[in-house]
C-alpha atoms as a PDB file:
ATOM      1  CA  UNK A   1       5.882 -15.065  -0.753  1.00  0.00           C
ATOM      2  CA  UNK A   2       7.948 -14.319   2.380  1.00  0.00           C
ATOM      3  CA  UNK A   3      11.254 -15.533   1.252  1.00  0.00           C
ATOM      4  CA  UNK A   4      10.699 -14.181  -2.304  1.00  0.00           C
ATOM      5  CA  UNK A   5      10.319 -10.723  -0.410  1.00  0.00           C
ATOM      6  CA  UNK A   6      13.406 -11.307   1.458  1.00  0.00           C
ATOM      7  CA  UNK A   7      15.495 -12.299  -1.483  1.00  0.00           C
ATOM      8  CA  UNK A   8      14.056  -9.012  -3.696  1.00  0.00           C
ATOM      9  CA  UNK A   9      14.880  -6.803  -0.704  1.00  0.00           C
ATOM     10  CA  UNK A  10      18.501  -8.357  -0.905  1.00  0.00           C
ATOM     11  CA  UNK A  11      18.981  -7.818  -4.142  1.00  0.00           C
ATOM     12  CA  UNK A  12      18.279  -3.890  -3.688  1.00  0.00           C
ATOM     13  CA  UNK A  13      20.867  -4.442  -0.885  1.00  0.00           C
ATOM     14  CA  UNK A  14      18.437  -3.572   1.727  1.00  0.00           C
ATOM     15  CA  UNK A  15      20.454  -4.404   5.155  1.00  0.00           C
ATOM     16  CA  UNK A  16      17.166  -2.982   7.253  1.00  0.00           C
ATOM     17  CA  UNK A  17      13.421  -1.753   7.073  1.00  0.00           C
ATOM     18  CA  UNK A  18      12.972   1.751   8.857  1.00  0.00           C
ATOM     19  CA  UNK A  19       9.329   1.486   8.504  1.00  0.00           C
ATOM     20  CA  UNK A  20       7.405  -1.301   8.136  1.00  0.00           C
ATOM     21  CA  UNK A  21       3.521  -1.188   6.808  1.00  0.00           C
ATOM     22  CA  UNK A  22       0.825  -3.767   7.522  1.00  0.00           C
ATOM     23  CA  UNK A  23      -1.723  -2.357   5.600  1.00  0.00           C
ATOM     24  CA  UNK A  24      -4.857  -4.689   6.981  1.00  0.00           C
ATOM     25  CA  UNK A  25      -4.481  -7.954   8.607  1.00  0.00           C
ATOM     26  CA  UNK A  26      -5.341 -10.498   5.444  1.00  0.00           C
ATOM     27  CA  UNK A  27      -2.999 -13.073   4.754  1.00  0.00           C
ATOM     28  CA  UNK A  28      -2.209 -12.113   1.689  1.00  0.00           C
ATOM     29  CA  UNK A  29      -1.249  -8.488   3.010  1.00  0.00           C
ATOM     30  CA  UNK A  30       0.925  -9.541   6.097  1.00  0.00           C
ATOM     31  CA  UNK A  31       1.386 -13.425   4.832  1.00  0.00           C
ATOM     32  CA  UNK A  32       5.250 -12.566   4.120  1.00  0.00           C
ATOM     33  CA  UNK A  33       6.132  -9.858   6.821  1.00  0.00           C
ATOM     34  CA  UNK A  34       6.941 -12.491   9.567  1.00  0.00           C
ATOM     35  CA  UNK A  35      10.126 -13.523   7.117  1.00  0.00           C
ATOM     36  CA  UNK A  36      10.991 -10.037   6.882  1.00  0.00           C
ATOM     37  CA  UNK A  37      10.619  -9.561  10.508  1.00  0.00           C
ATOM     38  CA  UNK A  38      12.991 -12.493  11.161  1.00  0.00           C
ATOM     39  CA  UNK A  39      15.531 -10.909   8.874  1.00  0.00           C
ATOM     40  CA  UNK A  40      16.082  -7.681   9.006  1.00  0.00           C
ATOM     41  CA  UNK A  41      16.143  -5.080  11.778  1.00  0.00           C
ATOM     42  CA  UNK A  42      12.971  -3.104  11.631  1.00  0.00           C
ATOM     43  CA  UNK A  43      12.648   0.352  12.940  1.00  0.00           C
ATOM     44  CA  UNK A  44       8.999   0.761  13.678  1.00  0.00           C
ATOM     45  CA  UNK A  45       5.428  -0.760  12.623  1.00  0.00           C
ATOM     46  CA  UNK A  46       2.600   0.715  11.369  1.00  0.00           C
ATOM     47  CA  UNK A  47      -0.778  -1.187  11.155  1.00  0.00           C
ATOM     48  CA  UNK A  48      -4.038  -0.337  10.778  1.00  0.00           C
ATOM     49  CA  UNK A  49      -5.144  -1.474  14.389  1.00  0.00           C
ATOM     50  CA  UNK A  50      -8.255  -3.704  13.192  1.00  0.00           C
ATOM     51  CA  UNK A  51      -9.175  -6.911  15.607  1.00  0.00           C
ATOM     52  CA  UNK A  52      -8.277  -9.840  13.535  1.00  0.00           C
ATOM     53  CA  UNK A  53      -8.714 -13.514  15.327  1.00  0.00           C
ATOM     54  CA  UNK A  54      -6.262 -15.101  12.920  1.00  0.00           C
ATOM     55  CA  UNK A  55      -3.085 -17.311  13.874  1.00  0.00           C
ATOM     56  CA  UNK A  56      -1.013 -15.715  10.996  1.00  0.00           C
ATOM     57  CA  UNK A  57      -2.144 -11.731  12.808  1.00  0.00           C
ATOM     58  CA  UNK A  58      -1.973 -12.389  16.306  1.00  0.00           C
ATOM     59  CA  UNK A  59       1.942 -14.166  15.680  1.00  0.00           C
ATOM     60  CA  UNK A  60       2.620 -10.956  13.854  1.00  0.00           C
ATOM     61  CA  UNK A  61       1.681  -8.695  16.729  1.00  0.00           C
ATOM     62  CA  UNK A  62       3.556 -11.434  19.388  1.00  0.00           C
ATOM     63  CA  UNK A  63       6.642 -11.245  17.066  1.00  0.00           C
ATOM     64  CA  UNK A  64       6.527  -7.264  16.857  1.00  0.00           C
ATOM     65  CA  UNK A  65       6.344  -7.210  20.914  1.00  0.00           C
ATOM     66  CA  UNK A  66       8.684 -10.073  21.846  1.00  0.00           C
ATOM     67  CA  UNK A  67      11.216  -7.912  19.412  1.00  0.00           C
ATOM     68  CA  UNK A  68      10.669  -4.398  21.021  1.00  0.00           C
ATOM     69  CA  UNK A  69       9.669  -2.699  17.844  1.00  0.00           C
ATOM     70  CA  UNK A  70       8.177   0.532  18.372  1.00  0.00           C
ATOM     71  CA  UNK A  71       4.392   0.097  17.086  1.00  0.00           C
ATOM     72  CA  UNK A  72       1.673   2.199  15.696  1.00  0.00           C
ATOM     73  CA  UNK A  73      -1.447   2.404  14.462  1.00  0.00           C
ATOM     74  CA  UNK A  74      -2.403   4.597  11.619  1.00  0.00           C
ATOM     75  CA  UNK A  75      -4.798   7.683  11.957  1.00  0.00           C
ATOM     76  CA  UNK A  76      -5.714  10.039   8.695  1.00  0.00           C
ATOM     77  CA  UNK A  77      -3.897  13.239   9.079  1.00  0.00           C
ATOM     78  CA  UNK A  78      -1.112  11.935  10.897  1.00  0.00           C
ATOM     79  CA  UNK A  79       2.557  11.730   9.064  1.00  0.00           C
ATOM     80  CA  UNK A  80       5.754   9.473   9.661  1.00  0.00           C
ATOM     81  CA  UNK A  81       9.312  11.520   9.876  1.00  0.00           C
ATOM     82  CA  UNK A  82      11.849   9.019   8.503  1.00  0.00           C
ATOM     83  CA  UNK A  83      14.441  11.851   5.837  1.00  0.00           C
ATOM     84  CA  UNK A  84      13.672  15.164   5.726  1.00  0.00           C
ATOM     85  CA  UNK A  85      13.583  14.793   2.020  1.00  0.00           C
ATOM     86  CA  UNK A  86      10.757  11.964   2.922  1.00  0.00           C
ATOM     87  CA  UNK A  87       7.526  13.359   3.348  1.00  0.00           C
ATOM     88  CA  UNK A  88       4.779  10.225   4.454  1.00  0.00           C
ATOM     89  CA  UNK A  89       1.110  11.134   5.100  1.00  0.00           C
ATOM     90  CA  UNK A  90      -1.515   8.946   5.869  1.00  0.00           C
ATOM     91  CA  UNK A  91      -4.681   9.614   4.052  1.00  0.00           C
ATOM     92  CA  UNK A  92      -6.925   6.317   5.578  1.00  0.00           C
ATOM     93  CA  UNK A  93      -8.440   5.190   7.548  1.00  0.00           C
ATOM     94  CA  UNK A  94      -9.911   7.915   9.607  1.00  0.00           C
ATOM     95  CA  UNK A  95      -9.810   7.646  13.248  1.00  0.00           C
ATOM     96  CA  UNK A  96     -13.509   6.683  12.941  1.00  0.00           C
ATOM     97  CA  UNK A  97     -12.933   3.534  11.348  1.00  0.00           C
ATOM     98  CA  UNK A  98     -15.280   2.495   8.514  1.00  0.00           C
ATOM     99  CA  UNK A  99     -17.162  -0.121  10.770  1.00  0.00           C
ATOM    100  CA  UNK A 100     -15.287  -3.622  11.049  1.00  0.00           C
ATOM    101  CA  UNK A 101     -14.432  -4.212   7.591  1.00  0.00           C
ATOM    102  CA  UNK A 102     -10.433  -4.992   7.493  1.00  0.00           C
ATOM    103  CA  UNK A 103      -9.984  -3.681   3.506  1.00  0.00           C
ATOM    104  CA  UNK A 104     -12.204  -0.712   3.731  1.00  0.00           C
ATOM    105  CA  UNK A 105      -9.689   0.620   7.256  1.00  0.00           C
ATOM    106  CA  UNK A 106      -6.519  -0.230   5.005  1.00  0.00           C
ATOM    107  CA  UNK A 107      -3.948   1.885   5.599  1.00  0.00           C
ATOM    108  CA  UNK A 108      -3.236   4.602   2.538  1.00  0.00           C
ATOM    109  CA  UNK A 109       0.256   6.621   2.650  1.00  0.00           C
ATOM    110  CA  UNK A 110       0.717   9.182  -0.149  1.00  0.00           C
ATOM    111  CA  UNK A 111       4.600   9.344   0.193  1.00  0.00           C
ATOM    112  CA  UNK A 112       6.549  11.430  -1.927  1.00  0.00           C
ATOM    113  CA  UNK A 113       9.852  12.510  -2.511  1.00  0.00           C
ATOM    114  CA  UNK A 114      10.674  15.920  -3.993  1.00  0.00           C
ATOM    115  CA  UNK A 115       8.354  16.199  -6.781  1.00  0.00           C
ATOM    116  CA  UNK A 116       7.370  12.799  -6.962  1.00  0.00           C
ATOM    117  CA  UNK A 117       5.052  10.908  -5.249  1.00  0.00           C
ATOM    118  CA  UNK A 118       3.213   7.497  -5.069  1.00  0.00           C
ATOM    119  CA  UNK A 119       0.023   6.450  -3.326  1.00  0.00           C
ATOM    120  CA  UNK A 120      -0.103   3.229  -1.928  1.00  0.00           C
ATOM    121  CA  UNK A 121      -3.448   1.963  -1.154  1.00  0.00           C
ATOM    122  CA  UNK A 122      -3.896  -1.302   0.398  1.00  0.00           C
ATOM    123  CA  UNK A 123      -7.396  -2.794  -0.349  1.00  0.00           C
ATOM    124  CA  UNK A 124      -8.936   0.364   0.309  1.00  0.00           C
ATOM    125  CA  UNK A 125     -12.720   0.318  -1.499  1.00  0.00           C
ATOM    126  CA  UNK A 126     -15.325   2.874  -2.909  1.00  0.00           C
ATOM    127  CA  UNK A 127     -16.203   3.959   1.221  1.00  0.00           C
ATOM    128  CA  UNK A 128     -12.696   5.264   1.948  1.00  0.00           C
ATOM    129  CA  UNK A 129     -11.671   6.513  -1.687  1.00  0.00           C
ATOM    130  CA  UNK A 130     -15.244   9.043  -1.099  1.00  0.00           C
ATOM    131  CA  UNK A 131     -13.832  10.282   2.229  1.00  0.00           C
ATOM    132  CA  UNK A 132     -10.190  10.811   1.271  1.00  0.00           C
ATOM    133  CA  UNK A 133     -11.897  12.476  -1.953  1.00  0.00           C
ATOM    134  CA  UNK A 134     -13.709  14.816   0.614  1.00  0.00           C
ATOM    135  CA  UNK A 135     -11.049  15.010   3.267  1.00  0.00           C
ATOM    136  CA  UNK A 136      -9.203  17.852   1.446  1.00  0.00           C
ATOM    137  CA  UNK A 137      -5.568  15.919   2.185  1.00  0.00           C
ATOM    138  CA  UNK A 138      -3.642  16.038  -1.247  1.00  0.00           C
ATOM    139  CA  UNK A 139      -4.058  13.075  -3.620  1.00  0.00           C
ATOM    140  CA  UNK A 140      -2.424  13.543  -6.624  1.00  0.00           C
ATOM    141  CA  UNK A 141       0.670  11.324  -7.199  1.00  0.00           C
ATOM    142  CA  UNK A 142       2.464  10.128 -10.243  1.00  0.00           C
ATOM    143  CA  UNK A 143       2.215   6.333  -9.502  1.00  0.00           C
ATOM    144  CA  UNK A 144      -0.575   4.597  -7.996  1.00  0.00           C
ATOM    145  CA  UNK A 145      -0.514   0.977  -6.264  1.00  0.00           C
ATOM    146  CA  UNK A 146      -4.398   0.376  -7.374  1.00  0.00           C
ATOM    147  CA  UNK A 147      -6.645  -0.344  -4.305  1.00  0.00           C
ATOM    148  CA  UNK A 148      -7.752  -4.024  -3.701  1.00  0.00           C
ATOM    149  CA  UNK A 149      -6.097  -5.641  -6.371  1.00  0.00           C
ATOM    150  CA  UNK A 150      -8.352  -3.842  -9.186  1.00  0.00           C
ATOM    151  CA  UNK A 151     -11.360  -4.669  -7.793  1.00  0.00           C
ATOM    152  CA  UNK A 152     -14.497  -3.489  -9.110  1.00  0.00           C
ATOM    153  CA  UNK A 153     -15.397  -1.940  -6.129  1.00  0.00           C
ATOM    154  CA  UNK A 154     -11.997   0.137  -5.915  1.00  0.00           C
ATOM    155  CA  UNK A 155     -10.449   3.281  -8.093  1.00  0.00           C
ATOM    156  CA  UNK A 156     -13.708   5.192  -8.990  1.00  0.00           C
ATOM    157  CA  UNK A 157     -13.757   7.742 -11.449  1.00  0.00           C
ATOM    158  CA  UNK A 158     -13.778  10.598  -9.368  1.00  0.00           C
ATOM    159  CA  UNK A 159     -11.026   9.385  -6.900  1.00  0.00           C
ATOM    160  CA  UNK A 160      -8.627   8.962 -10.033  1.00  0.00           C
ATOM    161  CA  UNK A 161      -9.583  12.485 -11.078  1.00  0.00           C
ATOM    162  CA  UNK A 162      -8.084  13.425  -7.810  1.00  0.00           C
ATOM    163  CA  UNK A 163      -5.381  11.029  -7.890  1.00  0.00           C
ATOM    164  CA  UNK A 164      -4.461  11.470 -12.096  1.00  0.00           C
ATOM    165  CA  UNK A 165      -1.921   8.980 -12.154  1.00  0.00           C
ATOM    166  CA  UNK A 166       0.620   8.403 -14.868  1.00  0.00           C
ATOM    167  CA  UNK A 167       1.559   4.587 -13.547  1.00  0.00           C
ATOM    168  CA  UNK A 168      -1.461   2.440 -12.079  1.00  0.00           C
ATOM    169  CA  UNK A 169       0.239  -0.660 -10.879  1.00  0.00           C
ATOM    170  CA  UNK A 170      -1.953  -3.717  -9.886  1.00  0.00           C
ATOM    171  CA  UNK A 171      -0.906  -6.024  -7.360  1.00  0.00           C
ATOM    172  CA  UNK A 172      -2.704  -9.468  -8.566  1.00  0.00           C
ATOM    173  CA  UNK A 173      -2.439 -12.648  -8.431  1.00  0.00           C
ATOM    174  CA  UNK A 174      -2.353 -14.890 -11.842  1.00  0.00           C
ATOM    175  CA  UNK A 175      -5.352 -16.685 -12.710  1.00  0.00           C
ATOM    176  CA  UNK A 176      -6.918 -15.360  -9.226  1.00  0.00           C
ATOM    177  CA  UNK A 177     -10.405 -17.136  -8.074  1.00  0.00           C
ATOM    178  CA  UNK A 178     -11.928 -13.324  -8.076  1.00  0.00           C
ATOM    179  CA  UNK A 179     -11.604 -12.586 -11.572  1.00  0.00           C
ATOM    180  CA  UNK A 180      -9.413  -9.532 -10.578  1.00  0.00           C
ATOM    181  CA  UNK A 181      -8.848  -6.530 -12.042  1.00  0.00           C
ATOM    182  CA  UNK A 182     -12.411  -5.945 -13.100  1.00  0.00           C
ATOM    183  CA  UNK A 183     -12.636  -5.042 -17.108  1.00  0.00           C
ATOM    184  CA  UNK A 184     -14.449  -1.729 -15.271  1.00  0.00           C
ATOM    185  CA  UNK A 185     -11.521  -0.975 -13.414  1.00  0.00           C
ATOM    186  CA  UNK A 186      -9.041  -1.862 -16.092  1.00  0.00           C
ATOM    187  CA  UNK A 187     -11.402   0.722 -18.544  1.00  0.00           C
ATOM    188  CA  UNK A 188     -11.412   3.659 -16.010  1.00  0.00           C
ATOM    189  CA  UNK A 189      -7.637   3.623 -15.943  1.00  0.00           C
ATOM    190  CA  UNK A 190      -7.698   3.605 -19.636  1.00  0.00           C
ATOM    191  CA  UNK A 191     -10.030   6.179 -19.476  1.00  0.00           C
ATOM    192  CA  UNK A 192      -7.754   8.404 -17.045  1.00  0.00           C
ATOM    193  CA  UNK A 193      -4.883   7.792 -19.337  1.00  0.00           C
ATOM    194  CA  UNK A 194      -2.594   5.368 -16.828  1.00  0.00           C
ATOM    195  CA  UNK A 195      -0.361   2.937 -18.388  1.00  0.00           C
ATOM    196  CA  UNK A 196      -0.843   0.196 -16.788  1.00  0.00           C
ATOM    197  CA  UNK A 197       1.347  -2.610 -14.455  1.00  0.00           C
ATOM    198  CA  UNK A 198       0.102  -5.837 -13.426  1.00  0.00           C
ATOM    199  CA  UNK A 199       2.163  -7.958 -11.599  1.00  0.00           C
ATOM    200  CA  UNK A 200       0.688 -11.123 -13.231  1.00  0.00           C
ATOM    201  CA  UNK A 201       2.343 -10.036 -16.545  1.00  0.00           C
ATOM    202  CA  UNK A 202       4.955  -8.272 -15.143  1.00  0.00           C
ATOM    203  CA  UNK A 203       6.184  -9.917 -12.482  1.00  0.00           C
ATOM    204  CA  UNK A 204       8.166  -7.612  -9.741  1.00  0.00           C
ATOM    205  CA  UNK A 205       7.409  -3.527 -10.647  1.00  0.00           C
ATOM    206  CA  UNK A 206      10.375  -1.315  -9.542  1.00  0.00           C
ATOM    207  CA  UNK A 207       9.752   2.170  -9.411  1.00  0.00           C
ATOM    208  CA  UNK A 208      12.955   4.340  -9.124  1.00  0.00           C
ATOM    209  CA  UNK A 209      13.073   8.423  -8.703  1.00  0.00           C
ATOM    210  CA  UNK A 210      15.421  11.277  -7.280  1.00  0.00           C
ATOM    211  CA  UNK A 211      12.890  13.318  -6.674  1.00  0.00           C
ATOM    212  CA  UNK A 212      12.081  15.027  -9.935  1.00  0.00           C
ATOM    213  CA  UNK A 213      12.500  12.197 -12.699  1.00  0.00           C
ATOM    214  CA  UNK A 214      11.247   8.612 -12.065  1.00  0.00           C
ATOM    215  CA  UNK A 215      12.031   5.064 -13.790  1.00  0.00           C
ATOM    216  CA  UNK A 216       9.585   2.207 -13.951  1.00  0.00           C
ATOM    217  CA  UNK A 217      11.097  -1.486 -14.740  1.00  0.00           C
ATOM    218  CA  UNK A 218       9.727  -5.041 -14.210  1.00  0.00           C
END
């Protein structure tokens, strides 16, 4: 999906990236990001810093250093200056990682933007949703990108009572081998009172805001 990426970033008229996120090193997380790499200036990097022996990872990493990119790896607590009206905090994965599992150490950045803000939570499971829940960091956010493509095993009840999101977007794939989003998941969100975004019904899902007012189109 690299060159679709490309092509939706030049459509927004995006000319460079000032902060590019690999949230965990699966393929279908960081597949694309070696087109975007090629194209566009990037600013810096953030990954999550988990040992990955795949081609498709370690050519990521090579491509970040051969390019000079400055490069960092995520710790909870920690936040990212890019706009003074930007605020970007990252709630996972703790600097104790949750063992060796690549989707439970997913990177999670609550960014927000006057009023507004969006949670963005990679495949982040039950583990990591319990000990942002008990971290104390804010959670609440008007849009959230469900963890793990609505897995069962993601977006518990009491992390969305936290979270209490007006706009639960899905990142899935159509017809998907995993039989993703779970009806469970899909019935919590109901539950919570989310309207609901799944990219394969929608297709692309733009969310637009100023700060105080926010627009959602596909």
């Amino acid at each position: 999906m690299g060159d679709r990426v490309v092509a939706d970033l030049r459509r927004l008229t995006i000319t460079k990236i000032d902060l590019l996120v690999a949230s965990h090193p699966h393929s279908d997380h960081i597949g694309g990001l070696q087109n975007v790499l090629d194209t566009f200036p990037v600013g810096q990097v953030l990954d999550s810093g988990m040992p990955h022996p795949s081609p498709l990872y370690e050519h990521f990493l090579q491509s970040v250093d051969q390019k000079h990119m400055p490069y960092s790896v995520a710790v909870q607590g920690q936040t990212i200056d890019l706009d003074p009206a930007l605020r970007i905090l990252i709630l996972s994965p703790p600097e104790k990682r949750f063992g060796e599992d690549l989707n439970t150490n997913s990177i999670v950045l609550r960014i927000s933007y006057g009023t507004f803000d969006i949670l963005f939570t990679g495949d982040a499971g039950g583990e990591a949703e319990d000990a942002m829940v008990r971290s104390g960091y804010p959670l609440d956010a008007e849009i959230l990108k469900v963890g793990h493509h609505g897995s069962m095993y993601s977006t518990s009840k009491t992390f969305l009572d936290r979270v209490h999101p007006d706009i639960a977007i899905i990142s899935v794939g159509s017809d998907n081998p995993y039989g993703h989003p779970h009806r469970q998941t899909l019935e919590t969100l109901i539950a919570e009172g989310a309207d609901i975004y799944r990219t394969d019904r929608d297709e692309t899902v733009r969310v637009q805001s100023n700060g105080i007012i926010y627009s959602v189109k596909t």
